[in-house]
Protein backbone atom coordinates (compact mmCIF):
# COMPACT_ATOMS: atom_id res chain seq x y z
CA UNK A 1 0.00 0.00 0.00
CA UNK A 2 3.27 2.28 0.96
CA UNK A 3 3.63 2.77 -2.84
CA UNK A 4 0.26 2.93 -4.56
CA UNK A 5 -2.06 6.61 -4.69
CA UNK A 6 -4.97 7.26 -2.73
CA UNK A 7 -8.29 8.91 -4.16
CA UNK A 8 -10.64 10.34 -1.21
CA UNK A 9 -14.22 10.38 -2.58
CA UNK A 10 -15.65 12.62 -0.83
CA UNK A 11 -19.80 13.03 -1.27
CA UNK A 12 -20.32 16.39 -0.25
CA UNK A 13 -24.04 17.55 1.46
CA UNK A 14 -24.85 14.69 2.79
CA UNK A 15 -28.32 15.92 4.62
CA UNK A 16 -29.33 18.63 2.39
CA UNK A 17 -32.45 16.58 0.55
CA UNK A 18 -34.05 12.60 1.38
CA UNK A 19 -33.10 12.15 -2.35
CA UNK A 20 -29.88 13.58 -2.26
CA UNK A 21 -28.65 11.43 1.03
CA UNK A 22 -30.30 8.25 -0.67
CA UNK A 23 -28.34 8.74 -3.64
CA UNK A 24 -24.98 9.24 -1.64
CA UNK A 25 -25.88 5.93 0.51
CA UNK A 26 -26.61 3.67 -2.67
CA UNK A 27 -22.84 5.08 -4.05
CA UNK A 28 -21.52 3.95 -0.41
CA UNK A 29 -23.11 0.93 -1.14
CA UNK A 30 -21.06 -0.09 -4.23
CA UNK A 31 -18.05 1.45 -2.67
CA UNK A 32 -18.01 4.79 -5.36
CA UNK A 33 -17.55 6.87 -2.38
CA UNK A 34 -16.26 6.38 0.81
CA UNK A 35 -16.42 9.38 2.67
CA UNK A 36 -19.36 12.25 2.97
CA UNK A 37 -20.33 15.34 4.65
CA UNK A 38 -23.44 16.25 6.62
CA UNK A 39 -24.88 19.11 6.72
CA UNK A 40 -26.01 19.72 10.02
CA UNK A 41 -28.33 22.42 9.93
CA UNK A 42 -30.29 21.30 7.40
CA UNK A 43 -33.81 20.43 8.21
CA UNK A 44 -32.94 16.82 6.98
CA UNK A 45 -29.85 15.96 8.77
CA UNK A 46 -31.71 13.63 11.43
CA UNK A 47 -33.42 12.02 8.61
CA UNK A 48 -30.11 11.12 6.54
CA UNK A 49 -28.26 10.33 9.78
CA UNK A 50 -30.91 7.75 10.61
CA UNK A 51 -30.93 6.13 7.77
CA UNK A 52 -27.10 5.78 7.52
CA UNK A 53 -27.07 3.73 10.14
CA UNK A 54 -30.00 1.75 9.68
CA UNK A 55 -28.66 0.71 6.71
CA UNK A 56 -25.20 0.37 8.22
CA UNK A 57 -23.22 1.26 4.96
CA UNK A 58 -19.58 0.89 5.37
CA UNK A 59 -19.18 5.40 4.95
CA UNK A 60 -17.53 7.53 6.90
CA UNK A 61 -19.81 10.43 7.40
CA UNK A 62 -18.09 13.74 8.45
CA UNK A 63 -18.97 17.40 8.83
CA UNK A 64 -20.03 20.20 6.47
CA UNK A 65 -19.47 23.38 8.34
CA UNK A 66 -22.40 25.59 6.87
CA UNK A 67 -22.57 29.60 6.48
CA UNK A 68 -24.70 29.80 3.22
CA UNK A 69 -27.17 27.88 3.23
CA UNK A 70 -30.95 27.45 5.28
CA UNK A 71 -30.87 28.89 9.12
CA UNK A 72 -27.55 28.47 11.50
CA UNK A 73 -28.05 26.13 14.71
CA UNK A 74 -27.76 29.43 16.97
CA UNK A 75 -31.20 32.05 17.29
CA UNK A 76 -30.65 34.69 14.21
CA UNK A 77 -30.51 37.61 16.65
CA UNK A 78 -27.01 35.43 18.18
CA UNK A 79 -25.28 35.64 14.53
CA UNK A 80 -26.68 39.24 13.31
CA UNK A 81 -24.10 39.53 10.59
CA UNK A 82 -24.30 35.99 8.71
CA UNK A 83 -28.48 36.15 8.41
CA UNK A 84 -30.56 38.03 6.21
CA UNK A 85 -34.16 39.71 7.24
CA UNK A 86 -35.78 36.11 6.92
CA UNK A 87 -33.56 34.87 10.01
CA UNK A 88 -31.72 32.36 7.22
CA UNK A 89 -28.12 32.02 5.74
CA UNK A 90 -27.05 34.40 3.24
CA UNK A 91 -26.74 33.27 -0.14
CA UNK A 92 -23.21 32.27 -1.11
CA UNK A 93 -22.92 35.83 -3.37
CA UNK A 94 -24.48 38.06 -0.67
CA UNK A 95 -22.31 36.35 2.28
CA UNK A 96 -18.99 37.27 0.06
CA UNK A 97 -20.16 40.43 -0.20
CA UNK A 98 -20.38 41.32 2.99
CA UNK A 99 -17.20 39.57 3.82
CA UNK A 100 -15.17 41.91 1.40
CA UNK A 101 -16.77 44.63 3.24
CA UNK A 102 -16.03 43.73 6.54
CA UNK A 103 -19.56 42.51 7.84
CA UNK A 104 -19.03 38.97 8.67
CA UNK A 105 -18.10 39.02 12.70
CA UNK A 106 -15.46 36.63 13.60
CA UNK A 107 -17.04 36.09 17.35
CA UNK A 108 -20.24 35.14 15.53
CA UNK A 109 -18.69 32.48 13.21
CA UNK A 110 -17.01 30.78 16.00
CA UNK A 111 -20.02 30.24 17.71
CA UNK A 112 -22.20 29.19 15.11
CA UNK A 113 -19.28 26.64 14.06
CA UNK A 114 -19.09 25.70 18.01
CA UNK A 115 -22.47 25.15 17.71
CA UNK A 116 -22.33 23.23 14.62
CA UNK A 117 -19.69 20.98 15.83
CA UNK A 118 -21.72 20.30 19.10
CA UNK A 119 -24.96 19.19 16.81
CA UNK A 120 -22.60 16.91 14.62
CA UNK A 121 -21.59 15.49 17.72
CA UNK A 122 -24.84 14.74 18.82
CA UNK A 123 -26.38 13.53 15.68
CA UNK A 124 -23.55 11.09 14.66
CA UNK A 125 -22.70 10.44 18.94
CA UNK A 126 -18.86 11.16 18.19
CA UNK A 127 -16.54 13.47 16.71
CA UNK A 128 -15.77 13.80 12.83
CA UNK A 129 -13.26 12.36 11.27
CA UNK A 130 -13.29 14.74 8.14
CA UNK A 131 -14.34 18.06 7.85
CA UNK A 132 -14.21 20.78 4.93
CA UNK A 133 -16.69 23.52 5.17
CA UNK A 134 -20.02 24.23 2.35
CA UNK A 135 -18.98 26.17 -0.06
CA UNK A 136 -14.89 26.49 0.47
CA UNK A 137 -15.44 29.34 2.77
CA UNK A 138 -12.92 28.00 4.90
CA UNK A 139 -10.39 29.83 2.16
CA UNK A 140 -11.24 33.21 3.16
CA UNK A 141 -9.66 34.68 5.97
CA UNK A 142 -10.05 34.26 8.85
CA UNK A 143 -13.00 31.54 8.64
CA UNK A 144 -10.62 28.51 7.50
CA UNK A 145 -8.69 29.77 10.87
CA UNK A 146 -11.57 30.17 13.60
CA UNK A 147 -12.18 26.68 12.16
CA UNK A 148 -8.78 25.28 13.14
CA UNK A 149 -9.69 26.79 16.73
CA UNK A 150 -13.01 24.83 17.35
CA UNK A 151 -11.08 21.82 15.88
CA UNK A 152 -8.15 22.31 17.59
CA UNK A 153 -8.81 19.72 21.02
CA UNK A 154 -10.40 17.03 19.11
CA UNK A 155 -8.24 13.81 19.27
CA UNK A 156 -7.30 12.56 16.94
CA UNK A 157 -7.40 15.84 14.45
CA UNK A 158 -9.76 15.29 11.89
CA UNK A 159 -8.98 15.02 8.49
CA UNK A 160 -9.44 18.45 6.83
CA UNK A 161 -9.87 19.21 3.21
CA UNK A 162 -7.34 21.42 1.20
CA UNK A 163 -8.79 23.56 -0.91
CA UNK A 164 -5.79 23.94 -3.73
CA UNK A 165 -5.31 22.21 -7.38
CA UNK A 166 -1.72 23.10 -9.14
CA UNK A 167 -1.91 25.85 -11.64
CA UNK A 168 -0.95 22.86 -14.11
CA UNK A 169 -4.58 21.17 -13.94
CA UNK A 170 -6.07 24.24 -13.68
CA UNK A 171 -5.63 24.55 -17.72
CA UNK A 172 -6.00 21.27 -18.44
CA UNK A 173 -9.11 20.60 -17.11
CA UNK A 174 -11.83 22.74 -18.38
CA UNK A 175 -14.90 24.53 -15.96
CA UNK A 176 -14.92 27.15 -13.96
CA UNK A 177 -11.37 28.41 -13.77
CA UNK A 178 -12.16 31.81 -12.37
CA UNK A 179 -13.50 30.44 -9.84
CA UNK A 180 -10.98 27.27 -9.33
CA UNK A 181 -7.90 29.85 -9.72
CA UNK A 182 -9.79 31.93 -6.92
CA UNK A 183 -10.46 29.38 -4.77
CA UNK A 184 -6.54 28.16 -4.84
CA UNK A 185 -5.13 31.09 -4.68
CA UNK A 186 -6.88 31.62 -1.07
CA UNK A 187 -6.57 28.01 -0.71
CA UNK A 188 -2.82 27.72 -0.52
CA UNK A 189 -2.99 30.33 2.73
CA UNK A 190 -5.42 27.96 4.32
CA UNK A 191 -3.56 25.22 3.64
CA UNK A 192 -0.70 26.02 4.77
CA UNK A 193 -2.15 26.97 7.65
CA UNK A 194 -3.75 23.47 8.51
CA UNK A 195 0.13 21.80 7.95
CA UNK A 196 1.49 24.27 10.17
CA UNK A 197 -0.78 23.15 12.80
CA UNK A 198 -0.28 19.56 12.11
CA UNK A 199 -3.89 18.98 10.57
CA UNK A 200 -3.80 15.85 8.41
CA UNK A 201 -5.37 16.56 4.48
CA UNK A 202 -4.91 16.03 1.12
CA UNK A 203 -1.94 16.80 -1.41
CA UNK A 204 -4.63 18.51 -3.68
CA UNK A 205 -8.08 18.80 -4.40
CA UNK A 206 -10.02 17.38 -7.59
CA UNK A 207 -13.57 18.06 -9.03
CA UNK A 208 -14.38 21.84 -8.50
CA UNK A 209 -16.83 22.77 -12.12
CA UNK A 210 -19.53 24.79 -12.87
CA UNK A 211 -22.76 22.69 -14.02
CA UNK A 212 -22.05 22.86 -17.76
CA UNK A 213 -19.46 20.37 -17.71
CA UNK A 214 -20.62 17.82 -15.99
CA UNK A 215 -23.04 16.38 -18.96
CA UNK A 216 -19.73 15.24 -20.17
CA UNK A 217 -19.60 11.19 -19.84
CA UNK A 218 -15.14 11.49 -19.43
CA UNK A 219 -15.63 14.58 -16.93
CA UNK A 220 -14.41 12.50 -13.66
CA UNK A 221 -12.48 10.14 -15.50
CA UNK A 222 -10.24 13.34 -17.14
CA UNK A 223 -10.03 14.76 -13.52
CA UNK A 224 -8.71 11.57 -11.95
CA UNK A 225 -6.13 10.86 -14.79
CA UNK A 226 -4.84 14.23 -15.01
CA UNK A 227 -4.46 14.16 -10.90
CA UNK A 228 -1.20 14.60 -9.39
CA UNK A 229 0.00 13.62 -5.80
CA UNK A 230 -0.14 10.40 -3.48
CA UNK A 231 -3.28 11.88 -1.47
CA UNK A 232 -5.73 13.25 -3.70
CA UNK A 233 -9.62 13.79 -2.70
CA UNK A 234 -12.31 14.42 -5.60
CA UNK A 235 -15.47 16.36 -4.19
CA UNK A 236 -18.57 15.70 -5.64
CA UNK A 237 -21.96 16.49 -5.47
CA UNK A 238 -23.99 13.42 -6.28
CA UNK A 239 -27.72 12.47 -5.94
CA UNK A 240 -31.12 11.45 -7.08
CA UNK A 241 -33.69 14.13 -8.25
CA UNK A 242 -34.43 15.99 -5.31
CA UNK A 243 -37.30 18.57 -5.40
CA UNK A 244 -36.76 19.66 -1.53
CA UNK A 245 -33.34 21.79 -3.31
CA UNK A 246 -35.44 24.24 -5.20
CA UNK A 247 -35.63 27.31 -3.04
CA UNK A 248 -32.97 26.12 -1.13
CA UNK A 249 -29.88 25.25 -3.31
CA UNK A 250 -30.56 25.78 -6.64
CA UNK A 251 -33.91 27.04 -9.36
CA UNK A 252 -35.80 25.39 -11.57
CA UNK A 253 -33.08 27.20 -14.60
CA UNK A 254 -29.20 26.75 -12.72
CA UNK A 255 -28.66 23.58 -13.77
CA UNK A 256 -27.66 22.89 -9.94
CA UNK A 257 -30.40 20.11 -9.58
CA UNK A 258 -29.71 18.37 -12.84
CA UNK A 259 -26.16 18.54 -11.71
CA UNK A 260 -26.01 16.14 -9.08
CA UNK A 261 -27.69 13.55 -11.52
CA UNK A 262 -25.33 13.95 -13.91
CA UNK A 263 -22.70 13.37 -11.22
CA UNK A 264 -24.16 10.10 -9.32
CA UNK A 265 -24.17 8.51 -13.11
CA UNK A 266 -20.84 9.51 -13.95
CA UNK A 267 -19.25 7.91 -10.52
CA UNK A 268 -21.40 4.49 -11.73
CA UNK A 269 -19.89 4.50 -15.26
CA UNK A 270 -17.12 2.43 -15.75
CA UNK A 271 -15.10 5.37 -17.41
CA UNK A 272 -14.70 6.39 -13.60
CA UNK A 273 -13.64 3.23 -12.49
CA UNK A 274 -11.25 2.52 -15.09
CA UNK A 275 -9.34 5.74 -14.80
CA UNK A 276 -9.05 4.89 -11.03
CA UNK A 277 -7.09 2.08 -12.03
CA UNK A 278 -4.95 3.42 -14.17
CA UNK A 279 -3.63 6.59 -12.72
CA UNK A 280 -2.76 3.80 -10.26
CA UNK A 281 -4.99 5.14 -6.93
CA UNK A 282 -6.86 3.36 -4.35
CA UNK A 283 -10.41 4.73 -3.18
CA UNK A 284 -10.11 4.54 0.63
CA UNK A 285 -11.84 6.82 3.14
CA UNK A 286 -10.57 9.11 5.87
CA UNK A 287 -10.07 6.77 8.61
CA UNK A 288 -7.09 5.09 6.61
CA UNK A 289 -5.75 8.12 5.77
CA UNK A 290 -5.82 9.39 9.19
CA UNK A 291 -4.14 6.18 9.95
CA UNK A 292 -1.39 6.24 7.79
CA UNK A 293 -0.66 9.65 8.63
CA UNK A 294 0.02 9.24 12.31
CA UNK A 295 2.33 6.29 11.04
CA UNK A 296 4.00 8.61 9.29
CA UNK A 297 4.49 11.32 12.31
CA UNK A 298 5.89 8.41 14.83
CA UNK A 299 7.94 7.27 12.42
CA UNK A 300 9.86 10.69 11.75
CA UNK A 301 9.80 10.66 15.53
């Protein structure tokens, strides 16, 4: 195992819709992913959790610490500057706005992500063993760092994702590159950040698009064989049809809906599972990688 690559697939919001979680567990299931995220203050986390282990599919199911989407965990009038009028979440847009102004108070993040953590706790009775936050909004300073601090007792550290891609596959792989170049850019900062403070993660990050791209059948296979690294985690966003996203995540005319379709069939087509094997990686899920990185600590001890 010491010399082969490891892909992460990581399932992100796991909670967010009953479709959306069923389609995540039936992946688990035939072993396309092995890791997801709940989202914990969405109004079906219980639901998703339940079923999870009723089922008892071998996934790891870690946290998705949320700022942009439905209402936080704490009352509105405790987090002022990350709600709108209606007492929810700011959209993603509205909540970077008000970031690059100066809006968004530290203090209230914190607790909201305390409070987030706490409810994970409860819901899946134990701590997470990955974490990476909805949306990437860890990159932006200094969110990605109060996270570290609410993180920062748990034992063992949780696996946390890096949000970075080298500039290399940035132009290689096609979708969204404003945005992917963005994201990295911050990225590197943040992960940096998590190394310095002996956080275990992933060499680099795979599968950041735009909806458009998607509809392509060799869209996950061209990610995976273009990958570089030993450690390398694809986020995806896979699902069945779920009508309780409109209004929430996505209209009727984004494409976000259709999205996670397209994304559940491309992990089952054997394009995927083929270019697994031959950019030489091994799916395995966060627990292993923990593992094998506190191997790697004693032994340069």
């Amino acid at each position: 195992m010491a010399a082969r690559r490891f892909l992460l697939v990581t399932a992100d919001d796991f909670g967010i819709g009953p479709a959306t979680s069923r389609g995540i567990l039936d992946l688990a299931a035939q072993r396309l992913v092995t890791n997801t995220l709940l989202l914990v203050n969405s109004p079906y986390a219980s639901q998703a959790v339940a079923q999870w282990q009723r089922m008892g599919i071998p996934l790891e199911v870690g946290w998705h610490p949320c700022l942009t989407l439905d209402a936080p965990i704490l009352p509105p009038r405790e987090v002022p500057s990350l709600v709108g009028n209606d007492g929810r979440f700011l959209s993603l847009g509205k909540f970077l706005r008000r970031w690059a102004l100066g809006g968004i108070k530290p203090s209230e993040v914190s607790a909201e992500y305390r409070a987030q953590y706490r409810r994970y706790c409860d819901l899946a009775d134990g701590p997470p063993t990955t974490v990476a936050t909805h949306h990437h909004v860890q990159v932006f300073a200094p969110i990605g760092d109060l996270l570290l601090e609410v993180l920062k007792d748990q034992r063992p550290a949780p696996f946390l994702r890096r949000i970075c891609e080298p500039w290399a596959t940035l132009w290689q792989v096609r979708g969204a590159r404003v945005k992917r170049c963005w994201l990295s850019w911050h990225g590197r900062r943040d992960a940096r950040n998590q190394h310095q403070r002996m956080f275990p993660g992933n060499d680099w990050l795979i599968g950041i698009t735009d909806p458009r791209y998607v509809h392509d059948p060799a869209f996950l296979s061209r990610w995976v064989t273009r990958a570089v690294g030993k450690v390398v985690e694809l986020t995806c966003h896979p699902g069945y049809f779920d009508p309780t996203l409109l209004g929430r995540d996505c209209t009727s005319s984004d494409g976000q809906q259709l999205r996670r379709v397209c994304e559940l069939q491309l992990l089952r087509h054997s394009h995927f599972r083929d270019a697994v094997r031959a950019a030489g990686f091994v799916i395995v899920g966060p627990s292993e990688l923990l593992r094998m990185s506190r191997n790697k600590l004693r032994d340069a001890a």
